[in-house]
PDB file of N, CA and C in Angstrom:
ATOM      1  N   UNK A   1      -9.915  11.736  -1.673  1.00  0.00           N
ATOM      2  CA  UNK A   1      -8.733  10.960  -2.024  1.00  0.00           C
ATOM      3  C   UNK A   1      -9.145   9.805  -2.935  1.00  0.00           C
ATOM      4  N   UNK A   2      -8.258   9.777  -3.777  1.00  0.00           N
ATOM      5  CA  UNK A   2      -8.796   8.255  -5.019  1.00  0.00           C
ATOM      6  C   UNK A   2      -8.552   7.144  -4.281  1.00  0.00           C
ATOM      7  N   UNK A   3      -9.663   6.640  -4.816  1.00  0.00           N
ATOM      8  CA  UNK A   3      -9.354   5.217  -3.836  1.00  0.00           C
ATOM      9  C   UNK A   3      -8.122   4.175  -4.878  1.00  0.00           C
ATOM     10  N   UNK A   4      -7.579   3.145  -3.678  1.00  0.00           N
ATOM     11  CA  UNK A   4      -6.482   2.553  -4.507  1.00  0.00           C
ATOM     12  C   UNK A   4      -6.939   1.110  -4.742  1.00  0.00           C
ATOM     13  N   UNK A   5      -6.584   0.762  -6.341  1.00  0.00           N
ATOM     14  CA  UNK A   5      -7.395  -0.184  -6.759  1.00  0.00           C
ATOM     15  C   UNK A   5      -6.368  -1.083  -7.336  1.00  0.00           C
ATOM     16  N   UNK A   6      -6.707  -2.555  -6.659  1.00  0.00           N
ATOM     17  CA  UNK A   6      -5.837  -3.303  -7.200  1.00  0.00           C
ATOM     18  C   UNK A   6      -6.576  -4.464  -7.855  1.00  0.00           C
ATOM     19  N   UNK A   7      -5.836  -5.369  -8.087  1.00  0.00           N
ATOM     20  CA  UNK A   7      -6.309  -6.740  -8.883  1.00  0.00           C
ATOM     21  C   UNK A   7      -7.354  -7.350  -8.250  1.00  0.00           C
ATOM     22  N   UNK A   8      -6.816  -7.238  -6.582  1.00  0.00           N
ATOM     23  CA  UNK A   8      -7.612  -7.832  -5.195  1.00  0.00           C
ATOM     24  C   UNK A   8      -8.993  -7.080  -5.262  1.00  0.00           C
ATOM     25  N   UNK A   9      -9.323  -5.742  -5.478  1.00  0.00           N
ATOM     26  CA  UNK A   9     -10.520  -5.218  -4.927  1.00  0.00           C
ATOM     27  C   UNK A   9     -10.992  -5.085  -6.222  1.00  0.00           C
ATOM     28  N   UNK A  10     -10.551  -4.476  -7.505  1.00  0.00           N
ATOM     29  CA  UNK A  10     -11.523  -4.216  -8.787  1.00  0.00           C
ATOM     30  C   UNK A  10     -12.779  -4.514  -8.587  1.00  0.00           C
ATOM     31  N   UNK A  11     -12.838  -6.005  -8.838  1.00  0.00           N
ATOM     32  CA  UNK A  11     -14.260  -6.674  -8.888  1.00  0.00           C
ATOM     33  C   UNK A  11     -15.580  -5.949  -7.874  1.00  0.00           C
ATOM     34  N   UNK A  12     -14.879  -5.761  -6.511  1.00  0.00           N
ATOM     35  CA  UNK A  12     -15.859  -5.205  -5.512  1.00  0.00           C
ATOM     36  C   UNK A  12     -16.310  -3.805  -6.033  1.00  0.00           C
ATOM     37  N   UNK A  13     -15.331  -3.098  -6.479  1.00  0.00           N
ATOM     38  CA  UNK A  13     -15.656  -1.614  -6.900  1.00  0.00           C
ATOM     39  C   UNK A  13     -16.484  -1.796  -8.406  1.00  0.00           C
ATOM     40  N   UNK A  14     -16.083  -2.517  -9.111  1.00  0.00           N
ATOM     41  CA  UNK A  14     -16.696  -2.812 -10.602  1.00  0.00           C
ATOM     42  C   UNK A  14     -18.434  -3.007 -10.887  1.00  0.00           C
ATOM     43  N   UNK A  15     -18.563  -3.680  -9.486  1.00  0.00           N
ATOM     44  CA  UNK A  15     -20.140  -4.110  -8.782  1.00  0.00           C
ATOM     45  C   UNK A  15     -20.578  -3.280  -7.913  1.00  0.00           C
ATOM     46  N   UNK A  16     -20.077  -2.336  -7.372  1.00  0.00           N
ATOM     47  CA  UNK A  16     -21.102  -1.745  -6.017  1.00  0.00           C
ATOM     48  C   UNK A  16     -22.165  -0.583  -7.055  1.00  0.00           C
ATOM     49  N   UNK A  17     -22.483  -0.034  -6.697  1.00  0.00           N
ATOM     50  CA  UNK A  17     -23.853   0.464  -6.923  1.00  0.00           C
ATOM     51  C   UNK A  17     -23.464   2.016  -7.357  1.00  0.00           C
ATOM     52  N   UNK A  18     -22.434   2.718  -7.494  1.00  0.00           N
ATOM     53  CA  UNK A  18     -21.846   3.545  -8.168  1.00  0.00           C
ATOM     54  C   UNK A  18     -21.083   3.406  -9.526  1.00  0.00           C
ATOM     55  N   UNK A  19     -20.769   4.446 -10.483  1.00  0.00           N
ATOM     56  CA  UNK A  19     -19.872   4.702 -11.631  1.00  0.00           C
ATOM     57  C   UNK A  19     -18.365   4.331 -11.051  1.00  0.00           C
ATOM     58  N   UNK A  20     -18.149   3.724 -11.823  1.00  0.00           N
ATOM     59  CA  UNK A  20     -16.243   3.620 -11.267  1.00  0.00           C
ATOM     60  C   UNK A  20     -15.874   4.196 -12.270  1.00  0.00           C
ATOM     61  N   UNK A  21     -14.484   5.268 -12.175  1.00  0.00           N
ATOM     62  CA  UNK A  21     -13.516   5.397 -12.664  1.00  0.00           C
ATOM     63  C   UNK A  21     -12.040   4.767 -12.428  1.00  0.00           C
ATOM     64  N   UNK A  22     -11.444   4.152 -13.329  1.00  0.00           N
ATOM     65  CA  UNK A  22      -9.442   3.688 -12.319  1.00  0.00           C
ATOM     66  C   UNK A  22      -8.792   4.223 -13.525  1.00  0.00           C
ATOM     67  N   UNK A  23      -8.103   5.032 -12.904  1.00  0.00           N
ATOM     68  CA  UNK A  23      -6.927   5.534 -14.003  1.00  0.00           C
ATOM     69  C   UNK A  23      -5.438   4.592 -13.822  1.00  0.00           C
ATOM     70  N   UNK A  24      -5.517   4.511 -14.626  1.00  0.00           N
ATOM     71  CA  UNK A  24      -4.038   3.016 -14.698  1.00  0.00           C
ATOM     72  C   UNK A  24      -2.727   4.211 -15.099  1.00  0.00           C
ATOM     73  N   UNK A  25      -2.132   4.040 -14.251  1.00  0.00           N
ATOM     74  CA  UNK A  25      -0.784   5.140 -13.533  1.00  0.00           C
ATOM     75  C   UNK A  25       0.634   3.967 -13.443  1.00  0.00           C
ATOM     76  N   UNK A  26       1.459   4.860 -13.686  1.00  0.00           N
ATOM     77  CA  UNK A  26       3.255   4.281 -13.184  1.00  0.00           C
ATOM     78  C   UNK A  26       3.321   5.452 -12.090  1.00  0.00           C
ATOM     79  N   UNK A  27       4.447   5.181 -11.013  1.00  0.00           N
ATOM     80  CA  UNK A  27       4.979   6.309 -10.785  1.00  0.00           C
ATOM     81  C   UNK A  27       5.892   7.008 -11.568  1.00  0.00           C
ATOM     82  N   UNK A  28       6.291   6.003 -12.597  1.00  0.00           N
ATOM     83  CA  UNK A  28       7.538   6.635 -13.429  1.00  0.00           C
ATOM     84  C   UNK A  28       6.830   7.566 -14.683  1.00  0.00           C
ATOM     85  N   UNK A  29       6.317   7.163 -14.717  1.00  0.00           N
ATOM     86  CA  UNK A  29       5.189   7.917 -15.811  1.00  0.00           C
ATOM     87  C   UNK A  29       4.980   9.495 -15.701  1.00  0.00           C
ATOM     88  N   UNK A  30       5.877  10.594 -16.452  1.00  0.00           N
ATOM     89  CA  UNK A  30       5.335  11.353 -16.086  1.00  0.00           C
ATOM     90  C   UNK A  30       4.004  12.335 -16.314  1.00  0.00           C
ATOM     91  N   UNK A  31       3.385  11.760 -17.874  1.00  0.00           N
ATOM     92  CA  UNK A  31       1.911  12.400 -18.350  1.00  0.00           C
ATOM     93  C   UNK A  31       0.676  11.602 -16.497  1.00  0.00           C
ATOM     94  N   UNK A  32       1.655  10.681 -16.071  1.00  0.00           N
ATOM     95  CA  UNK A  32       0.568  10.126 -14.626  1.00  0.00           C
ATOM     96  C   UNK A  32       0.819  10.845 -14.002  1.00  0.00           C
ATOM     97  N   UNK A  33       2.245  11.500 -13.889  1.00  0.00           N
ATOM     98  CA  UNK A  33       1.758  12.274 -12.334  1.00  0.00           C
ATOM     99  C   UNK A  33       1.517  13.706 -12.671  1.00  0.00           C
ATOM    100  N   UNK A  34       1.188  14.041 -14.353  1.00  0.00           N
ATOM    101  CA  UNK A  34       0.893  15.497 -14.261  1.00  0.00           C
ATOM    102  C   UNK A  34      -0.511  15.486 -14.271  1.00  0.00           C
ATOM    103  N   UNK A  35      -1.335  14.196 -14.288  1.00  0.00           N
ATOM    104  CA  UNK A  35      -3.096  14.534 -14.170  1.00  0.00           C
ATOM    105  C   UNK A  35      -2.740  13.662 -12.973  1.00  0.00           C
ATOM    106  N   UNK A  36      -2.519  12.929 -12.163  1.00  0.00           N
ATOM    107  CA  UNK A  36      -2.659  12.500 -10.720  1.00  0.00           C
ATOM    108  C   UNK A  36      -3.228  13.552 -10.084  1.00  0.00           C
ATOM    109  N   UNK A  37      -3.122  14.801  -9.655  1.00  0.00           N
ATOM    110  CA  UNK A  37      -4.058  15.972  -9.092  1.00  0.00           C
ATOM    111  C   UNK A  37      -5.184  16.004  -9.505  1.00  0.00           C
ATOM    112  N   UNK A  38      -5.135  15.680 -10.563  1.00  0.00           N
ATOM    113  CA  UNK A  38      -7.033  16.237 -11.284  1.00  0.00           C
ATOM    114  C   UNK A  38      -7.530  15.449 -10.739  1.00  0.00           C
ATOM    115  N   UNK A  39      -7.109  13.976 -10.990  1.00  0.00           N
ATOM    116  CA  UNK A  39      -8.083  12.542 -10.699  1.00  0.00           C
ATOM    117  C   UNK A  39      -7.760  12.995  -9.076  1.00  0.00           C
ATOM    118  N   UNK A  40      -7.045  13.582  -8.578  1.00  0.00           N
ATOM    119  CA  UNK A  40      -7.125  13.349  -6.857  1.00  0.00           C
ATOM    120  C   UNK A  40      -8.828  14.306  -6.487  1.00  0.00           C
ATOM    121  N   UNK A  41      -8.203  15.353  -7.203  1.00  0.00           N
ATOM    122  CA  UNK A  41      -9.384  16.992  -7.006  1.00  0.00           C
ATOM    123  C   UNK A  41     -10.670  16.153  -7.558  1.00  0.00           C
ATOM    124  N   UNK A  42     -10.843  15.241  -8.795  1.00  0.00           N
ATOM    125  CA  UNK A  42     -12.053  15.145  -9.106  1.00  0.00           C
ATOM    126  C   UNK A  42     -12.817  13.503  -8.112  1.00  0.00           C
ATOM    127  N   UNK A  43     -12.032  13.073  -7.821  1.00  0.00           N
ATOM    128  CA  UNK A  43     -12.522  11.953  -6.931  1.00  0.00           C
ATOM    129  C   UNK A  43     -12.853  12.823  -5.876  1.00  0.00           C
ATOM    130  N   UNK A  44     -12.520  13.524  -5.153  1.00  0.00           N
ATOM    131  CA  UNK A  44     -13.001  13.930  -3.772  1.00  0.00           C
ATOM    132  C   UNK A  44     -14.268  14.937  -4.181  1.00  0.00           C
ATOM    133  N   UNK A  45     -14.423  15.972  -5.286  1.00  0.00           N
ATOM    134  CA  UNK A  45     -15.601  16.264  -5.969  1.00  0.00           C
ATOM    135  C   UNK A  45     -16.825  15.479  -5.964  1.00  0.00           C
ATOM    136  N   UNK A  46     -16.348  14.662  -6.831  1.00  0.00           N
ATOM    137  CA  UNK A  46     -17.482  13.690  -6.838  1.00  0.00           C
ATOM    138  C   UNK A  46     -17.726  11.905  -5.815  1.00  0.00           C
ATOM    139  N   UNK A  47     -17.250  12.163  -4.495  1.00  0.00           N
ATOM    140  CA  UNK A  47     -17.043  11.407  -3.925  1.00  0.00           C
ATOM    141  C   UNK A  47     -18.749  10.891  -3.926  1.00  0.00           C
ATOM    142  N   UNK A  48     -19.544  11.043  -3.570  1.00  0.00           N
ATOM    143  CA  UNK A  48     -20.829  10.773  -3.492  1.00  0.00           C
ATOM    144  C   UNK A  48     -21.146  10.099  -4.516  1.00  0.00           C
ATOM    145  N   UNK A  49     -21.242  10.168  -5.479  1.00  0.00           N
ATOM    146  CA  UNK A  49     -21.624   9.620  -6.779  1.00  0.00           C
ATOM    147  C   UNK A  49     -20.755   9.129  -7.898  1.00  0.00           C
ATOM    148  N   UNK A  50     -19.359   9.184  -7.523  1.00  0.00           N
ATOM    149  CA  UNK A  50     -18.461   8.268  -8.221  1.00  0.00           C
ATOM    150  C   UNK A  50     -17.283   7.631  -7.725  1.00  0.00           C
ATOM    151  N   UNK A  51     -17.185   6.162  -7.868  1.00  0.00           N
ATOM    152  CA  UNK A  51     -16.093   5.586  -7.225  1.00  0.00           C
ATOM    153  C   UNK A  51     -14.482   5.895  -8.283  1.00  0.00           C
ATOM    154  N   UNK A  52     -13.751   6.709  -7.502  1.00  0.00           N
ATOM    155  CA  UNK A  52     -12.786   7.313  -8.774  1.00  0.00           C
ATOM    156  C   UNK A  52     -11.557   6.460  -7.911  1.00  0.00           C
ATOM    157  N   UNK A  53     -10.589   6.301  -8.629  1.00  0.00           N
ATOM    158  CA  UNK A  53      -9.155   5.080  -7.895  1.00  0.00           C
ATOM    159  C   UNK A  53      -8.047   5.228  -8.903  1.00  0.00           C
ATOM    160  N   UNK A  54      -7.275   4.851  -8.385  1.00  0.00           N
ATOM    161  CA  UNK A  54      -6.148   4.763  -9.435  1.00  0.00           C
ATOM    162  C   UNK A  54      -5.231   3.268  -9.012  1.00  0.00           C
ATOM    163  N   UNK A  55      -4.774   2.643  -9.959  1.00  0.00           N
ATOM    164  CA  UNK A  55      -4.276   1.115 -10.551  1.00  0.00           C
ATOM    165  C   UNK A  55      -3.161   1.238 -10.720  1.00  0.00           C
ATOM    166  N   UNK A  56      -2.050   0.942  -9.859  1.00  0.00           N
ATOM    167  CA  UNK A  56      -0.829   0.784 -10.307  1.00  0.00           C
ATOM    168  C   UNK A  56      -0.217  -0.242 -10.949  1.00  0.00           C
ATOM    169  N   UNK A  57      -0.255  -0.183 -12.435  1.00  0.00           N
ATOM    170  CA  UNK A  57       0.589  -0.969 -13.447  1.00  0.00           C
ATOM    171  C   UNK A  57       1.463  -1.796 -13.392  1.00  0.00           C
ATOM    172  N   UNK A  58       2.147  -1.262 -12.261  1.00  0.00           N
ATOM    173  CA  UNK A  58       3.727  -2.753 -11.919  1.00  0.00           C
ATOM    174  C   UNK A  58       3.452  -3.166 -10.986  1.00  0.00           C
ATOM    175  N   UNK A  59       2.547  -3.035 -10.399  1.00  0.00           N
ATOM    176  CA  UNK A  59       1.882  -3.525  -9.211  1.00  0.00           C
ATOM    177  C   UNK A  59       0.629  -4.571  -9.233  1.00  0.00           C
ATOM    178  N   UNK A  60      -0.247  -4.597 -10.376  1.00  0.00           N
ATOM    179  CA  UNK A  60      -1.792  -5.441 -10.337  1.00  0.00           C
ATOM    180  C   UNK A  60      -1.372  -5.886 -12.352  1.00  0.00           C
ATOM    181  N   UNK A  61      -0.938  -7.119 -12.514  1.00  0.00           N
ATOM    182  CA  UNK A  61      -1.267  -7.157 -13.824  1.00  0.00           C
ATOM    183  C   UNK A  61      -2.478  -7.748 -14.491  1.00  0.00           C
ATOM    184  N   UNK A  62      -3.225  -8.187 -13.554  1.00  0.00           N
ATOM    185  CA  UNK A  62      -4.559  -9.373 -14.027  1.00  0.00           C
ATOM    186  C   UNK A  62      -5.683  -8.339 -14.954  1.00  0.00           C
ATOM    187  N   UNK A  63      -5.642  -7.120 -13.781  1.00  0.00           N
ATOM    188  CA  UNK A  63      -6.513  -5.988 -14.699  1.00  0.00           C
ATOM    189  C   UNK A  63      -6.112  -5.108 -15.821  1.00  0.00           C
ATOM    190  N   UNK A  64      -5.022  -5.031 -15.779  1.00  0.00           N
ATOM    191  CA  UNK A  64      -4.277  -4.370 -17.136  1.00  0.00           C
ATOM    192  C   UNK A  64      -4.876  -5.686 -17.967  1.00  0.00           C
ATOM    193  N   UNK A  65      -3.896  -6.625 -17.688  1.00  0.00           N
ATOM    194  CA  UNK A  65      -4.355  -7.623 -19.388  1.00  0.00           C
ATOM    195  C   UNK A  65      -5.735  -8.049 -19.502  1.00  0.00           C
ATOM    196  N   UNK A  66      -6.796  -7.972 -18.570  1.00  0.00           N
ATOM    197  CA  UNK A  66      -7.939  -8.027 -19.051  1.00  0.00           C
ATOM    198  C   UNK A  66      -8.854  -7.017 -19.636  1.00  0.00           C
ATOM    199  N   UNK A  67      -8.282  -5.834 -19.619  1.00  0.00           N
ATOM    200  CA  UNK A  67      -8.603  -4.862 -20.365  1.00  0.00           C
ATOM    201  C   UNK A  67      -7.668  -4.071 -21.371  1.00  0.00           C
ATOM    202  N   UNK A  68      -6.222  -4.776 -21.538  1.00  0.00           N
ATOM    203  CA  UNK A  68      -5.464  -4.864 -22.624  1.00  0.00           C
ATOM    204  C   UNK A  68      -5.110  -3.246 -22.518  1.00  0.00           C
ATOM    205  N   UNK A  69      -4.412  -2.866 -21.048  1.00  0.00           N
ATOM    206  CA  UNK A  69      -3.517  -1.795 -20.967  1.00  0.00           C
ATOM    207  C   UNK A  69      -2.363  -1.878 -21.426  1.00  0.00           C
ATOM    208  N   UNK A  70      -2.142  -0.838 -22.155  1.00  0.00           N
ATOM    209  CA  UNK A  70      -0.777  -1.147 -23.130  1.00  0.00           C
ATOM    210  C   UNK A  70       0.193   0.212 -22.845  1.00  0.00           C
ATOM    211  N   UNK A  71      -0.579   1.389 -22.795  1.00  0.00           N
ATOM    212  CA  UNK A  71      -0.460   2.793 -22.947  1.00  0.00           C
ATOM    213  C   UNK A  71      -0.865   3.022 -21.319  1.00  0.00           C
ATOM    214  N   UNK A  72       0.234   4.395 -20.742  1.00  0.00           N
ATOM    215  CA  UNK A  72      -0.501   4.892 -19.954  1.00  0.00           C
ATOM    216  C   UNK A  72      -0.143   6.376 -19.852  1.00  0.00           C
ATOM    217  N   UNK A  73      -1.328   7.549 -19.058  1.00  0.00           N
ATOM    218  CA  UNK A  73      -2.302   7.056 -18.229  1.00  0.00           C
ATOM    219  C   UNK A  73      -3.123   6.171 -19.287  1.00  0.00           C
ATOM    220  N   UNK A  74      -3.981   5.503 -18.830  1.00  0.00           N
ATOM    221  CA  UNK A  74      -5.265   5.533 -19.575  1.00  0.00           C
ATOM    222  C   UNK A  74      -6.482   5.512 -18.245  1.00  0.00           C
ATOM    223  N   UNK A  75      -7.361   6.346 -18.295  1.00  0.00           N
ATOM    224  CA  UNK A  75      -8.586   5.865 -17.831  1.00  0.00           C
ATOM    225  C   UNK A  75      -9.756   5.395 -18.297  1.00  0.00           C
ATOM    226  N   UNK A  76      -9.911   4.474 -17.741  1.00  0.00           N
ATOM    227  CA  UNK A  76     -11.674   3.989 -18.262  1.00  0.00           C
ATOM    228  C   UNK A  76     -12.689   3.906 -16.960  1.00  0.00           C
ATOM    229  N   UNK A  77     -13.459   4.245 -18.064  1.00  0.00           N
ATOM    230  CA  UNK A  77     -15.235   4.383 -17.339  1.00  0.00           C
ATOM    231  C   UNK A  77     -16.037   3.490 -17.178  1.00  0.00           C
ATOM    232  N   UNK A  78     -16.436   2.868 -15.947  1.00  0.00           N
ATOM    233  CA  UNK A  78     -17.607   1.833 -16.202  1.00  0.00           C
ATOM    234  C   UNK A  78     -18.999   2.797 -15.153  1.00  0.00           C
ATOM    235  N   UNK A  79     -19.979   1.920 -15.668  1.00  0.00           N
ATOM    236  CA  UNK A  79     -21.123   2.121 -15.412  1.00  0.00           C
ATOM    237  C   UNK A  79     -21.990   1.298 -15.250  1.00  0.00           C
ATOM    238  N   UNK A  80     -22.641   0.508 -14.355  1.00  0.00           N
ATOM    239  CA  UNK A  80     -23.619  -0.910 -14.413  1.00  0.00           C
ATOM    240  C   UNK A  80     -22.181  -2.107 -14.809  1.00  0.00           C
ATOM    241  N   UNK A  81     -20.857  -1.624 -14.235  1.00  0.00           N
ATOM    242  CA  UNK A  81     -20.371  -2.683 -14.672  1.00  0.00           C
ATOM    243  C   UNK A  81     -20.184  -2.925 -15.810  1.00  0.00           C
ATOM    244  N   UNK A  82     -20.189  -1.819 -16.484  1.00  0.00           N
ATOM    245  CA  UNK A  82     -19.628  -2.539 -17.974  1.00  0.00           C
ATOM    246  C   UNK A  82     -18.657  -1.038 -18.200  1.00  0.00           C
ATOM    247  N   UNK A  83     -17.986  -1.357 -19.209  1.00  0.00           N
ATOM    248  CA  UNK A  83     -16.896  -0.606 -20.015  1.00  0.00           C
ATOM    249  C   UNK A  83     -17.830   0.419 -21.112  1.00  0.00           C
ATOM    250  N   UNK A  84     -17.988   2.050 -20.569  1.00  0.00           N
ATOM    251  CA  UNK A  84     -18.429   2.727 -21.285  1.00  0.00           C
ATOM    252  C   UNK A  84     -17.629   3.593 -22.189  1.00  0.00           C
ATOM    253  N   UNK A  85     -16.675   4.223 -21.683  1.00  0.00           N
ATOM    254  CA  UNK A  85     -15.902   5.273 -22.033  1.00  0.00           C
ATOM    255  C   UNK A  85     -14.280   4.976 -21.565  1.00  0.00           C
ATOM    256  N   UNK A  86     -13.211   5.850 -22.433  1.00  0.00           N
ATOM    257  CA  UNK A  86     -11.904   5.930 -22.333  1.00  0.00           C
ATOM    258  C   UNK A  86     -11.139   6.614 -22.429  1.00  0.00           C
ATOM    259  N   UNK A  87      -9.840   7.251 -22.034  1.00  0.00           N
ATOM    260  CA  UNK A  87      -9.321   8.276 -22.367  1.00  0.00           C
ATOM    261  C   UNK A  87      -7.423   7.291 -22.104  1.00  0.00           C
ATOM    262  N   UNK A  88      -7.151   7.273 -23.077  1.00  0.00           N
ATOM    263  CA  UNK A  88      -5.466   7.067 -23.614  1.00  0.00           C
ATOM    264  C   UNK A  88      -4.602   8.571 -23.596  1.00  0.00           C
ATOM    265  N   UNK A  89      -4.119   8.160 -22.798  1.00  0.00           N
ATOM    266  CA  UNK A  89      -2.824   9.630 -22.618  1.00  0.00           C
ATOM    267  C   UNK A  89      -3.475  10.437 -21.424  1.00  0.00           C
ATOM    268  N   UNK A  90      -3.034  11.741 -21.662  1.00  0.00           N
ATOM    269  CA  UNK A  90      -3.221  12.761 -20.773  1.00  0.00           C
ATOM    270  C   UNK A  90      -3.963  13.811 -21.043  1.00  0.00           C
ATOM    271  N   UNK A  91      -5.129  14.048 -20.843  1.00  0.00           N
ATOM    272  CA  UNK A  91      -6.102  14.633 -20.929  1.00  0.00           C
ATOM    273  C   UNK A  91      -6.537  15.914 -20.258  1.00  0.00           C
ATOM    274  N   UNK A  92      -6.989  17.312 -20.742  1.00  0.00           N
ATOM    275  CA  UNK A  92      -6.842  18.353 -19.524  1.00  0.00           C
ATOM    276  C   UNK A  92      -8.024  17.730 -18.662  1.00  0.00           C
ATOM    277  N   UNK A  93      -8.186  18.222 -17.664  1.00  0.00           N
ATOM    278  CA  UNK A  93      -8.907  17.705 -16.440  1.00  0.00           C
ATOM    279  C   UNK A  93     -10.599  18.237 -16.388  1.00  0.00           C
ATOM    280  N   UNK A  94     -10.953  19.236 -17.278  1.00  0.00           N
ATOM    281  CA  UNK A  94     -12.193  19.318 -18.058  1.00  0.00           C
ATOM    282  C   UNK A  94     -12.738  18.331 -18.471  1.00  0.00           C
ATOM    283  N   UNK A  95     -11.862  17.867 -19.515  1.00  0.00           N
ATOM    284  CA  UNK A  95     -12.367  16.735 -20.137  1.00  0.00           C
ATOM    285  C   UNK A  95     -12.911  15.659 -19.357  1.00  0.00           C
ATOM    286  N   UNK A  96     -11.585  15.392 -18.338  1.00  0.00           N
ATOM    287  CA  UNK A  96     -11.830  14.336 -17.672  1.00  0.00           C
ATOM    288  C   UNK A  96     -13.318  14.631 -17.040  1.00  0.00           C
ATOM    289  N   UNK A  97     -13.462  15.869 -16.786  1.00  0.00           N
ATOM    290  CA  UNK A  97     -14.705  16.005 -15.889  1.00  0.00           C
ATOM    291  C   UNK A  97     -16.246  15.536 -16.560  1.00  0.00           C
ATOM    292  N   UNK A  98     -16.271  16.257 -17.719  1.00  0.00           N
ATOM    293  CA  UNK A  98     -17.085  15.913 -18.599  1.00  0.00           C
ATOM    294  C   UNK A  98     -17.607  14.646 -18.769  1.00  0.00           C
ATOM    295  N   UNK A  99     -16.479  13.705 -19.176  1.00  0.00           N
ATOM    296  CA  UNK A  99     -16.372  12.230 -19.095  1.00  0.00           C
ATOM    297  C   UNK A  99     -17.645  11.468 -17.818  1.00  0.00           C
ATOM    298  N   UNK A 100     -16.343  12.154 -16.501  1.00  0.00           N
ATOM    299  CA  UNK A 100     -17.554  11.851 -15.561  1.00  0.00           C
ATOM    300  C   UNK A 100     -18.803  12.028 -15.130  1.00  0.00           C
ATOM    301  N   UNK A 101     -18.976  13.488 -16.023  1.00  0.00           N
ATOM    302  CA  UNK A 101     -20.691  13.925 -15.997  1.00  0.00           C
ATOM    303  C   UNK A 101     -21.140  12.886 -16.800  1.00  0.00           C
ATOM    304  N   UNK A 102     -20.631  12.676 -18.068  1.00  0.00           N
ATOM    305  CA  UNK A 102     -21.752  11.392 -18.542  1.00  0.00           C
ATOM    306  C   UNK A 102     -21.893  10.244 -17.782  1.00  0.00           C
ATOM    307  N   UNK A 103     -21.217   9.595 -17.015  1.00  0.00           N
ATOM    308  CA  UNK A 103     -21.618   8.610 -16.167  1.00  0.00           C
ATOM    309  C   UNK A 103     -22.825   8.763 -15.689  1.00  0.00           C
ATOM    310  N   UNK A 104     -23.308   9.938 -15.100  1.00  0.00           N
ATOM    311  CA  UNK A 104     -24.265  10.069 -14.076  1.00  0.00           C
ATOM    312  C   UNK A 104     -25.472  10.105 -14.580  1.00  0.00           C
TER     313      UNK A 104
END
């Protein structure tokens, strides 16, 4: 299950000792809830070795505007805490996977 990531926890997940993924989601959104499954299927995949979550948009704004979410889905990739990789829109779930192989 993706873990749920808000304004409150980011920071803790941004720092622990794994890859984070947060895909920044609406519920109204519907390109979010047609990859919401993938990111569900690929977080529990790679539960061991990647912290995967999803950010609800009308819900946490401190992390949207500090990473200047404008568009959604969008996911981004960190690694050591920093901002590696991105994906704007809706992406087949390959991709997404791929993405997360480079983290590792």
């Amino acid at each position: 299950m993706a873990l749920a990531i808000t304004d409150a926890n980011f920071k803790e997940y941004l720092n622990a000792d794994k890859p984070l993924v947060v895909d920044f989601w609406a519920e109204w959104c519907g390109p979010c809830r047609m990859i919401g499954p993938w990111v569900e299927e690929l977080s529990a995949a790679y539960a061991d070795k990647v912290n995967i979550g999803k950010l609800n948009v009308d819900e946490n704004d401190e992390v949207c505007a500090q990473f200047g979410i404008r568009n959604i889905p969008t996911i981004l990739f960190f690694k050591g805490g920093q901002l590696v990789d991105k994906q704007v829109g809706a992406a087949p779930k390959n991709q997404l996977e791929e993405k997360i192989k480079n983290l590792l």
